[in-house]
C-alpha atoms as a PDB file:
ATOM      1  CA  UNK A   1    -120.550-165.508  60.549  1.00  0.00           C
ATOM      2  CA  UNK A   2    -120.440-162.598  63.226  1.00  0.00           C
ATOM      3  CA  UNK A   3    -123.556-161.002  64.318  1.00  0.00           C
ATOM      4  CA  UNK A   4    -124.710-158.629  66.993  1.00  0.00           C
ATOM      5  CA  UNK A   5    -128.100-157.810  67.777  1.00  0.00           C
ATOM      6  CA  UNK A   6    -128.964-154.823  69.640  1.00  0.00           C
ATOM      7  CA  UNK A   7    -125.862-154.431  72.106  1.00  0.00           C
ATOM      8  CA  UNK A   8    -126.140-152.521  74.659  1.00  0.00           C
ATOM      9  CA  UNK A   9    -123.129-152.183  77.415  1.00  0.00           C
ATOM     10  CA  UNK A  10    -123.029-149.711  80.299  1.00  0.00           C
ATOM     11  CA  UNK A  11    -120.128-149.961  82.937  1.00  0.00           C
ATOM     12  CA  UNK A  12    -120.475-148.884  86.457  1.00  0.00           C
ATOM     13  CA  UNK A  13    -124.544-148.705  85.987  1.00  0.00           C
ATOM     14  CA  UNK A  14    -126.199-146.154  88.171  1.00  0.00           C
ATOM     15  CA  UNK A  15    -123.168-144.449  89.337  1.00  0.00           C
ATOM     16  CA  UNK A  16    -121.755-141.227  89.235  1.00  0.00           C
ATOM     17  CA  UNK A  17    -119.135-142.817  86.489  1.00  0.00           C
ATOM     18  CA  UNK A  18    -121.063-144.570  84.293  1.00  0.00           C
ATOM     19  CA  UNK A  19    -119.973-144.861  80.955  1.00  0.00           C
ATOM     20  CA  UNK A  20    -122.365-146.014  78.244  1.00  0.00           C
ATOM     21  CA  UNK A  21    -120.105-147.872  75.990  1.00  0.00           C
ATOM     22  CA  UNK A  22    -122.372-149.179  73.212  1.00  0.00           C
ATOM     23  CA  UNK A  23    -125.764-148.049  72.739  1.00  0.00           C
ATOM     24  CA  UNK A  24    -127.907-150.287  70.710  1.00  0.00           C
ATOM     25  CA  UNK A  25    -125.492-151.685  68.476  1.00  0.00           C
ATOM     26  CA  UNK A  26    -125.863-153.819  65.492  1.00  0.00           C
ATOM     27  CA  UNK A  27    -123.224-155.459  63.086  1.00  0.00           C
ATOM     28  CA  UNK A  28    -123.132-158.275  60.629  1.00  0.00           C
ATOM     29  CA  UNK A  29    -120.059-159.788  59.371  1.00  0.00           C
ATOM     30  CA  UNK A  30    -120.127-162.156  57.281  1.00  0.00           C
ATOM     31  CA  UNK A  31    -118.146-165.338  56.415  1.00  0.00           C
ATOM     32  CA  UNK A  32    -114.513-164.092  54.923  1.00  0.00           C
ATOM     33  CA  UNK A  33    -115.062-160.769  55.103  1.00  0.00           C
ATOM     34  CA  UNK A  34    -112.181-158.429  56.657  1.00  0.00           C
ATOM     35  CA  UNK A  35    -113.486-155.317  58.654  1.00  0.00           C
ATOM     36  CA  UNK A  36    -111.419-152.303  59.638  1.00  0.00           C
ATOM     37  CA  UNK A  37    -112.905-150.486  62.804  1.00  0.00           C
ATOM     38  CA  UNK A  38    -111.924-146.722  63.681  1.00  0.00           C
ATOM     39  CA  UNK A  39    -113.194-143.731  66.074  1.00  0.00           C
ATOM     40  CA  UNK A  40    -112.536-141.227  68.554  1.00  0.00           C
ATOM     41  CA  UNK A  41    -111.506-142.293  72.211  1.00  0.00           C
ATOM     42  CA  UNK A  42    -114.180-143.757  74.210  1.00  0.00           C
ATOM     43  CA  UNK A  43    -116.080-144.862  71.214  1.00  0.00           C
ATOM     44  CA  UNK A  44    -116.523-148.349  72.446  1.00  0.00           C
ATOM     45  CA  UNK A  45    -114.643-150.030  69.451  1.00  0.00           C
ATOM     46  CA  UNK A  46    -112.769-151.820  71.359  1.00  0.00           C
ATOM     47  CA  UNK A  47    -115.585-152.769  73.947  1.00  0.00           C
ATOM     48  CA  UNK A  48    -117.179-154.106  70.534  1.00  0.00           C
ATOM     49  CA  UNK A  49    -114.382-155.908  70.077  1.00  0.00           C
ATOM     50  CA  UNK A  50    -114.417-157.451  73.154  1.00  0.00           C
ATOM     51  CA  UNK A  51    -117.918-158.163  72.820  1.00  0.00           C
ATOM     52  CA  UNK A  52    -117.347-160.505  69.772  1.00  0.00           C
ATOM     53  CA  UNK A  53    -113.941-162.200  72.392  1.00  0.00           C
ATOM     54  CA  UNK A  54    -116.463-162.533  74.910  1.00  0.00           C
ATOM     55  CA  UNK A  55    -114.439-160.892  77.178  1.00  0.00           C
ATOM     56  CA  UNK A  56    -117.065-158.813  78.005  1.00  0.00           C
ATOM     57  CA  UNK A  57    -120.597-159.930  77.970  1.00  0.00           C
ATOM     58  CA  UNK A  58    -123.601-157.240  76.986  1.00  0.00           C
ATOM     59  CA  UNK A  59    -126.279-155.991  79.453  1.00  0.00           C
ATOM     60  CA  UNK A  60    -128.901-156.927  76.695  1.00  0.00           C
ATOM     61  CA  UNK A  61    -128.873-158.363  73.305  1.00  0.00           C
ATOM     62  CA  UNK A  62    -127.420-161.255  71.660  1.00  0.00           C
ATOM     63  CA  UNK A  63    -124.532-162.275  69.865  1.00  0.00           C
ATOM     64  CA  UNK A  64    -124.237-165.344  67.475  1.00  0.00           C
ATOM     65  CA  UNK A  65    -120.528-166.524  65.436  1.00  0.00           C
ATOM     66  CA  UNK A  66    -121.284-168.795  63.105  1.00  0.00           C
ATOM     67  CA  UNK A  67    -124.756-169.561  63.769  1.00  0.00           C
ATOM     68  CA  UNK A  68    -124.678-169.950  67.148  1.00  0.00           C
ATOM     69  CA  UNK A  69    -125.678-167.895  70.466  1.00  0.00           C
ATOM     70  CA  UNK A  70    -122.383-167.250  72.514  1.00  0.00           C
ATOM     71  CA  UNK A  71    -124.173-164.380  74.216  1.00  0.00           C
ATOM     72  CA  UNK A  72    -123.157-165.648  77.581  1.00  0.00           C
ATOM     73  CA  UNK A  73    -120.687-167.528  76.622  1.00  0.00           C
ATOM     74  CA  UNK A  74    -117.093-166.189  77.917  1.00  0.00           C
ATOM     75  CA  UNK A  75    -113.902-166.056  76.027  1.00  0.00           C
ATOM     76  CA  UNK A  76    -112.605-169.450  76.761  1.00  0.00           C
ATOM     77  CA  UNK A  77    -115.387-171.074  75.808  1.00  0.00           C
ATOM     78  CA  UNK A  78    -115.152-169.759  72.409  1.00  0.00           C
ATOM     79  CA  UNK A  79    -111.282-170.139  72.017  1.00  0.00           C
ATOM     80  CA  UNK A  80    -111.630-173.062  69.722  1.00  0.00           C
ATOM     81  CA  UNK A  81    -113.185-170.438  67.308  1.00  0.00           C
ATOM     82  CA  UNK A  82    -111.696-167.292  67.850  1.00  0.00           C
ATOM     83  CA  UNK A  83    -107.930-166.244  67.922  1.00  0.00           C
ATOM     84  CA  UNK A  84    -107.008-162.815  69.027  1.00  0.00           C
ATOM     85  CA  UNK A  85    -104.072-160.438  68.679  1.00  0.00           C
ATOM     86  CA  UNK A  86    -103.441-157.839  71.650  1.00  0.00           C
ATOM     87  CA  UNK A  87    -102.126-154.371  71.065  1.00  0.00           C
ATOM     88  CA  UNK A  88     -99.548-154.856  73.523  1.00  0.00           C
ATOM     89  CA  UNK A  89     -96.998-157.338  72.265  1.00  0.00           C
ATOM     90  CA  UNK A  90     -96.101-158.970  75.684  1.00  0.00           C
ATOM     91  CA  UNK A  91     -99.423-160.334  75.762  1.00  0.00           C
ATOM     92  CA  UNK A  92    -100.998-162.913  74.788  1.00  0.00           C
ATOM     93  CA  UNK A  93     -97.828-165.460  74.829  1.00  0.00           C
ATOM     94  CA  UNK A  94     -96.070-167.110  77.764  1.00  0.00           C
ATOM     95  CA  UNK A  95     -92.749-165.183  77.934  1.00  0.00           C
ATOM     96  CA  UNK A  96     -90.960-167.945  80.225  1.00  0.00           C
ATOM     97  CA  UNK A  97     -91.397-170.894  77.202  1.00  0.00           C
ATOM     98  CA  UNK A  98     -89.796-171.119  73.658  1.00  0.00           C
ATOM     99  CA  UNK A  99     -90.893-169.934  70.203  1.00  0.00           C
ATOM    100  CA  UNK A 100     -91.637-173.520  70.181  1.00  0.00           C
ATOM    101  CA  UNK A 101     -93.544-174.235  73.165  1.00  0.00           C
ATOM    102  CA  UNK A 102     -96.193-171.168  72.619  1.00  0.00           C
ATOM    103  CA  UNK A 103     -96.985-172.212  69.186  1.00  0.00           C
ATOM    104  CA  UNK A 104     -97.668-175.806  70.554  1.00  0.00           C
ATOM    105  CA  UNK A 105     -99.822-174.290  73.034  1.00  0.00           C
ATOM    106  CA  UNK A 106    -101.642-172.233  70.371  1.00  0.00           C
ATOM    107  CA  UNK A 107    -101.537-175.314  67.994  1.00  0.00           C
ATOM    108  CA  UNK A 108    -103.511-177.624  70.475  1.00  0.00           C
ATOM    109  CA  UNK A 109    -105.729-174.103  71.640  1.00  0.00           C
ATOM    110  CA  UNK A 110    -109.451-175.041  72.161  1.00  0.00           C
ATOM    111  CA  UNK A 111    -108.659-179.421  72.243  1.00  0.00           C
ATOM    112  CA  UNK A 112    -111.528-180.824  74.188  1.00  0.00           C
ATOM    113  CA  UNK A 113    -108.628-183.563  75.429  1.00  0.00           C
ATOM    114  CA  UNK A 114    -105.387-182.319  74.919  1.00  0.00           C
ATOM    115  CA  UNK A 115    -103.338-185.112  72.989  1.00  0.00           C
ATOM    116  CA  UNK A 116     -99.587-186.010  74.719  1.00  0.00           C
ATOM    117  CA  UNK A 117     -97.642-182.391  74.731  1.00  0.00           C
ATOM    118  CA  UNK A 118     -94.654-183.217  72.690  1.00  0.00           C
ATOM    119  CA  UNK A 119     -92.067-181.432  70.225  1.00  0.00           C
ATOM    120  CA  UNK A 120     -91.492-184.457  68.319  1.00  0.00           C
ATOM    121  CA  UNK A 121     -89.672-183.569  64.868  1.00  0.00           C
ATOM    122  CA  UNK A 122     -92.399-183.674  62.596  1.00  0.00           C
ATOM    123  CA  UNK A 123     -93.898-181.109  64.494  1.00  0.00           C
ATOM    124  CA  UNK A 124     -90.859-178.748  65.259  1.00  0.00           C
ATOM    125  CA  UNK A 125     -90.333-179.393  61.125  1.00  0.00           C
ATOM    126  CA  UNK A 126     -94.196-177.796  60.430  1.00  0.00           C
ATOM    127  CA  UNK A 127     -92.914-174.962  63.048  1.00  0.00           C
ATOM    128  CA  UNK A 128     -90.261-174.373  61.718  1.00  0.00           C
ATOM    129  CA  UNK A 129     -91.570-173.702  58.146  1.00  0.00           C
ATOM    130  CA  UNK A 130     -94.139-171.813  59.660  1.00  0.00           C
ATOM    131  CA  UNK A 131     -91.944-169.391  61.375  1.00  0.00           C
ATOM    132  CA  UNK A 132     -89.516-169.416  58.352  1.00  0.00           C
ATOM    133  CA  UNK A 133     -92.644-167.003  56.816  1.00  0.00           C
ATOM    134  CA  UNK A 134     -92.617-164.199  59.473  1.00  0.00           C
ATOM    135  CA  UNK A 135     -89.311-163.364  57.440  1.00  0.00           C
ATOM    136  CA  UNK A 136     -87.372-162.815  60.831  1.00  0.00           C
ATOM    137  CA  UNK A 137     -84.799-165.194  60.733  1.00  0.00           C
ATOM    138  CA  UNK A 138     -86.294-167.317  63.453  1.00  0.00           C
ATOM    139  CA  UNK A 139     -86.762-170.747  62.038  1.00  0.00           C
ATOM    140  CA  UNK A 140     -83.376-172.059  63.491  1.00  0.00           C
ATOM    141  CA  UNK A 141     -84.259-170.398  66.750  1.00  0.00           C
ATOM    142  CA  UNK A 142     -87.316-172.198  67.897  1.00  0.00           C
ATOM    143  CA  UNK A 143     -85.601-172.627  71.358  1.00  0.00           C
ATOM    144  CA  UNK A 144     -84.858-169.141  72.405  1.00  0.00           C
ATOM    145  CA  UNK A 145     -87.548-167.590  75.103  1.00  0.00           C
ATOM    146  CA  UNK A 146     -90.234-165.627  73.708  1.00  0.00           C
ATOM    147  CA  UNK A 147     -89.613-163.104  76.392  1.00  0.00           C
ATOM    148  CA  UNK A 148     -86.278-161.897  74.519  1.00  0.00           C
ATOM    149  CA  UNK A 149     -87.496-161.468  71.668  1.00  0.00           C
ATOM    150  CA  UNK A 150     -88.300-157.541  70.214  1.00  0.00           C
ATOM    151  CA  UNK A 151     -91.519-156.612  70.188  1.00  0.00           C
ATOM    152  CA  UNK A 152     -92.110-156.530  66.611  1.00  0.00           C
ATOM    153  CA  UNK A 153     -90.639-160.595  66.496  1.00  0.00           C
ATOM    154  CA  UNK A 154     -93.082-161.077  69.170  1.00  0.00           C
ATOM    155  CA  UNK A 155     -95.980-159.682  67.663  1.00  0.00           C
ATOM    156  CA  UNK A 156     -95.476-161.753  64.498  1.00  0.00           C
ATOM    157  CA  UNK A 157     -95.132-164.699  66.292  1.00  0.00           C
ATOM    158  CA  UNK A 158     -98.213-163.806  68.333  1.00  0.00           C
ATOM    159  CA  UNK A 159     -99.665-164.041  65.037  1.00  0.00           C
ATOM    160  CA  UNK A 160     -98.797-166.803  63.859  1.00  0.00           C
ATOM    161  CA  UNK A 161     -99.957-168.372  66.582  1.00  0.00           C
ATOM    162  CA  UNK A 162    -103.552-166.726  66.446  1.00  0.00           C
ATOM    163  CA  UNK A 163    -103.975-168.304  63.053  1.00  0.00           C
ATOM    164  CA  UNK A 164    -101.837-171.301  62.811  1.00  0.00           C
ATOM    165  CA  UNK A 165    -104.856-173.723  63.115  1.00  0.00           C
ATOM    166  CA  UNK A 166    -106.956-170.998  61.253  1.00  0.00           C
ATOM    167  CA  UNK A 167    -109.363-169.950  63.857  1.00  0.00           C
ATOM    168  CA  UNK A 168    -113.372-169.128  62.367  1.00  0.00           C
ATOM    169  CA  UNK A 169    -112.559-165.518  63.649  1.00  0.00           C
ATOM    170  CA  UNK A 170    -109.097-163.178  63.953  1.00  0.00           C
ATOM    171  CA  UNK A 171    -109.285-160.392  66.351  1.00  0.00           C
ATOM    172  CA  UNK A 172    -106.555-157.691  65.698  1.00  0.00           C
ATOM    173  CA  UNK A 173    -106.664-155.406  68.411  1.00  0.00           C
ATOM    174  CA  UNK A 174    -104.722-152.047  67.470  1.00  0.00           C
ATOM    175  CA  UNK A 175    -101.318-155.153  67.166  1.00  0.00           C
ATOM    176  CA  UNK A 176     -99.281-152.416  65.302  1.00  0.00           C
ATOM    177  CA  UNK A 177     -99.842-149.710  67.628  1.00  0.00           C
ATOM    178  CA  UNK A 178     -96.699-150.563  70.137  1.00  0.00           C
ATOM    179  CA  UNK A 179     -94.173-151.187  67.157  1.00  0.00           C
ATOM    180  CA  UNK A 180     -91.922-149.370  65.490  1.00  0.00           C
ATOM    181  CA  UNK A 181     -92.541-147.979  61.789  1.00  0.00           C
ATOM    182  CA  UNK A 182     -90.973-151.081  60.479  1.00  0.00           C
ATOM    183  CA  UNK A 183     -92.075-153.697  62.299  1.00  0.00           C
ATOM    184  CA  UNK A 184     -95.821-152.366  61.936  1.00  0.00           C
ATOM    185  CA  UNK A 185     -94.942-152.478  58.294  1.00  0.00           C
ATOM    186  CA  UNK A 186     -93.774-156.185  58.398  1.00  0.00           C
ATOM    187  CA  UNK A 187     -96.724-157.851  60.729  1.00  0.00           C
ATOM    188  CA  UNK A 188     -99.520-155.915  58.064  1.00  0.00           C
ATOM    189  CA  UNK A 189     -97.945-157.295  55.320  1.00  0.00           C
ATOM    190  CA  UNK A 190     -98.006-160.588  57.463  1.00  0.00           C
ATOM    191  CA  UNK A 191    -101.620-160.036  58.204  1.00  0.00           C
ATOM    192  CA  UNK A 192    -102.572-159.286  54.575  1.00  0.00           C
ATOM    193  CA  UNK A 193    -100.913-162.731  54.162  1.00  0.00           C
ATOM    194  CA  UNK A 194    -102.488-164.960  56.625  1.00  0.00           C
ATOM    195  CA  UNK A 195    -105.671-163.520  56.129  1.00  0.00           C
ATOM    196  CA  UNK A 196    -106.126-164.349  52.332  1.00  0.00           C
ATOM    197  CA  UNK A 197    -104.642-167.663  52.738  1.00  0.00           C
ATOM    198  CA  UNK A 198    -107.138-169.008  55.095  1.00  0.00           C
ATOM    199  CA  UNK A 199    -110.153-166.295  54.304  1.00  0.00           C
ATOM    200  CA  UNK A 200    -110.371-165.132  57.744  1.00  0.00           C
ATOM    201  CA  UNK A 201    -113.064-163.503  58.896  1.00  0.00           C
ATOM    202  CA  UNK A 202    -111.380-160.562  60.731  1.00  0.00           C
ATOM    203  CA  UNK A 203    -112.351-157.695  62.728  1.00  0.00           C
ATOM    204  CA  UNK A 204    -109.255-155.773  63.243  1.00  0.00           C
ATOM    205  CA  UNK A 205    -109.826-152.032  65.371  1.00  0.00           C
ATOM    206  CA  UNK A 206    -106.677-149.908  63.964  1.00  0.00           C
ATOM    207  CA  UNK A 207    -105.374-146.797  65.280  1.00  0.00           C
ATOM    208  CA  UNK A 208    -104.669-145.809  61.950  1.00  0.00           C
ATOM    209  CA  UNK A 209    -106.872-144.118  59.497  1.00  0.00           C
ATOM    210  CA  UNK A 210    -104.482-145.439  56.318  1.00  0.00           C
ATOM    211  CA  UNK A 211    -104.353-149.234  57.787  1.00  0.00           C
ATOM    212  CA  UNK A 212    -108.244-148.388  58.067  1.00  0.00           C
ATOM    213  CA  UNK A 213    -108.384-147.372  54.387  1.00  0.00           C
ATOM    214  CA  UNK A 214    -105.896-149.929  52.713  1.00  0.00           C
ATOM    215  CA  UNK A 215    -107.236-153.527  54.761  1.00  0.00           C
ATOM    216  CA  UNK A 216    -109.996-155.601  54.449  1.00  0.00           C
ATOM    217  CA  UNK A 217    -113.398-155.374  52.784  1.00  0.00           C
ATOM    218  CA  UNK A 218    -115.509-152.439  54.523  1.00  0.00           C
ATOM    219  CA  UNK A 219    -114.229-149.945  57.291  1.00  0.00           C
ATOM    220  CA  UNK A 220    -116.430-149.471  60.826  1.00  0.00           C
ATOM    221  CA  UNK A 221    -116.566-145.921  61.747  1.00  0.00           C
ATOM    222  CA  UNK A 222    -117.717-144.890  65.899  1.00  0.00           C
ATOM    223  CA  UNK A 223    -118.719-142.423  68.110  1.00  0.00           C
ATOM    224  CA  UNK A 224    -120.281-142.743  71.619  1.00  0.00           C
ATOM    225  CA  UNK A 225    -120.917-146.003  71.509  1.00  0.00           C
ATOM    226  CA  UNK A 226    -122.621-146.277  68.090  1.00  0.00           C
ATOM    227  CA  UNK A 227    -121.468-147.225  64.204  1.00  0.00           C
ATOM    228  CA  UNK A 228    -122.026-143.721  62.897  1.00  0.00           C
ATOM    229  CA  UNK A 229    -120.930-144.749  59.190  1.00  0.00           C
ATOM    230  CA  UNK A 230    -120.479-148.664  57.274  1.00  0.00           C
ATOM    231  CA  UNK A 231    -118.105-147.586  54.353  1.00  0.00           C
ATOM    232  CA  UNK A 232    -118.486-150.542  51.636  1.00  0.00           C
ATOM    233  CA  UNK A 233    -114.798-151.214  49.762  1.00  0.00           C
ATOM    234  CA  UNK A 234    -116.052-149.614  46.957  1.00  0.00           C
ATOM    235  CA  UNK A 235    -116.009-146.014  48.616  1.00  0.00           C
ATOM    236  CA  UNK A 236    -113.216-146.698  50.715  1.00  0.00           C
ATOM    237  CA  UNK A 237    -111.129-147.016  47.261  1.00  0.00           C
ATOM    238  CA  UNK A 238    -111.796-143.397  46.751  1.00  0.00           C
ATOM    239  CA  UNK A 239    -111.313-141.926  50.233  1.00  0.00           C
ATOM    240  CA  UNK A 240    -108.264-140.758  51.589  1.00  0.00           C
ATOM    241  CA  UNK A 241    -107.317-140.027  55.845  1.00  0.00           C
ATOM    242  CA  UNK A 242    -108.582-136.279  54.866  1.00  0.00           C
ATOM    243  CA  UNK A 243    -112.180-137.762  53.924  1.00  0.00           C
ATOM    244  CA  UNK A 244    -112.050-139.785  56.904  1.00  0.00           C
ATOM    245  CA  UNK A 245    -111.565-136.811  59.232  1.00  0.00           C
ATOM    246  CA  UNK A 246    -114.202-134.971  57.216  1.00  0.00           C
ATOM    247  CA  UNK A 247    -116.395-137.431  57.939  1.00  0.00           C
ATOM    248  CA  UNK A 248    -116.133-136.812  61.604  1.00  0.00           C
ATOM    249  CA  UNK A 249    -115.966-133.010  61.213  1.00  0.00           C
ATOM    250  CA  UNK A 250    -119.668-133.637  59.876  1.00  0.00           C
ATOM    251  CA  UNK A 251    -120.475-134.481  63.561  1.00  0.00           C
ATOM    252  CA  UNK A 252    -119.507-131.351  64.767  1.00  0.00           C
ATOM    253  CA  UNK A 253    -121.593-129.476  62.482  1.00  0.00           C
ATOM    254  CA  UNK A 254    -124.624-131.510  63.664  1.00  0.00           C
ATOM    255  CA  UNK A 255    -123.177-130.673  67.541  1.00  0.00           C
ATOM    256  CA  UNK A 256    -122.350-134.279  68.575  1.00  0.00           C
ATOM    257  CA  UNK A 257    -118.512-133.750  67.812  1.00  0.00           C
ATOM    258  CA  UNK A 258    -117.038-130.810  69.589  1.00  0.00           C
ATOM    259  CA  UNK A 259    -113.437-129.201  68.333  1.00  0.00           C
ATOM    260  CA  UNK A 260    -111.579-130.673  70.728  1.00  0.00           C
ATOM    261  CA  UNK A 261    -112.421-133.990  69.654  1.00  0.00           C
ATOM    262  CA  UNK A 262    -111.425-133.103  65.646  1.00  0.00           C
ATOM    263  CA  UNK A 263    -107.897-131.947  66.734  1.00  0.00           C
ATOM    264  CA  UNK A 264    -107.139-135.315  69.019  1.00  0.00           C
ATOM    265  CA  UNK A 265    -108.386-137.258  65.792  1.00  0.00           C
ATOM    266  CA  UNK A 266    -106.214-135.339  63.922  1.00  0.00           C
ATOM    267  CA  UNK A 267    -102.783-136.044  66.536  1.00  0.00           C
ATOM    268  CA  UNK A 268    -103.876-139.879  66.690  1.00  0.00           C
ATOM    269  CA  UNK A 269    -104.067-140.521  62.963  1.00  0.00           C
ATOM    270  CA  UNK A 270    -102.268-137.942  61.273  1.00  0.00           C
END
């Protein structure tokens, strides 16, 4: 479904701030399958992520979703395809329209000719349902502006709309990490949800080693720009956030992780 081929990514090339964000990267995902993607800061998981958006596009190397070569292709031209989920929950939805009006946009996301815009009843009626499983008591409030919402009702309605016309691909990028304990806990259990139903392939970077441990079907681990470990769901059964760390600690034995990089894993995921 997802592959990349030899990534490379530098930013600001030649300069006295270049940053080599992926270094000969790799990755297959294939159809269905749910992958959890962790690492210290400046790993360049999330510049992988935004490889696969097309967001950014790679220095050299190719990338192909679902058979086919979007290596240059930029992220609206593979919005019929892939949905994505930002960290921040003010993105990604227009905060000026209705509940209503930003999953219509989502719903008719990637049209070639957008049919007449309308929220005829039928339609609010499929919404409506829809909504009624985020388990926010929003189904009779299709009407009130996304931009009052909180930011966990935003975030679940952010996902909904990300999978409502069950995209090929689901990008979660760290979408608990600016909510609250509970609201975190109520969009995974969402995402557990929406996932299985449709058999999503997902890449999903987390900010947390647990969400790493307990979703999807194998767990990414990075470091400067490279997958330093592939764990298999299998293993990641029997591992716990202490295993995880360990696992990093092993780079500073082999003098690519220093001290200081073990104790800011430790504050982040801990």
């Amino acid at each position: 479904m997802i592959k990349l081929s030899h990534i490379h990514k530098r930013f600001n090339a030649d300069t006295v701030n270049e940053v080599y964000a992926l270094r000969d990267v790799s990755l297959e995902i294939r159809e269905g399958e749910f992958i959890t993607v962790i690492g210290t800061n400046g790993s360049g998981k999330s510049t992988l992520l935004n490889m696969v958006a097309g967001t950014i596009l790679p220095d050299s190397g190719i990338v192909t979703v679902a058979g086919k070569d979007v290596t240059k292709k930029k992220d609206f031209e593979r919005a019929r395809s892939i949905s994505r989920v930002f960290q921040n929950p003010f993105m990604g939805t227009a905060p000026d329209m209705t509940i209503a009006e930003n999953l219509l946009l989502a719903y008719l996301r990637g049209e070639r000719h957008y049919p007449k815009i309308g929220l005829h009843a039928e339609r609010l009626a499929f919404f409506r349902k829809r909504v009624a499983e985020l388990e926010m008591q929003l189904e009779e409030r299709l009407d009130t502006i996304m931009g009052t919402l909180s930011g966990g009702q935003r975030q679940a309605v952010s996902l909904l709309m990300a999978v409502i016309r069950e995209p090929k691909v689901l990008l979660l990028d760290e979408h608990t990490a600016a909510l609250d304990p509970k609201s975190a806990s109520q969009v995974i259990k969402l995402t557990k949800s929406f996932i299985e139903r449709g058999t999503l392939t997902t890449f999903m970077v987390t900010h947390s080693m647990q969400q790493a441990l307990e979703l999807g079907n194998r767990t990414i681990m990075m470091h400067q720009g490279q997958i330093i470990d592939d764990i298999p769901k299998k293993e990641k059964g029997r591992l716990t956030v202490d295993d995880l760390l360990d696992k990093f600690a092993e780079l500073r034995k082999s003098e690519k992780l220093t001290d200081e990089m073990i104790e800011q894993l430790r504050r982040e995921y801990m």
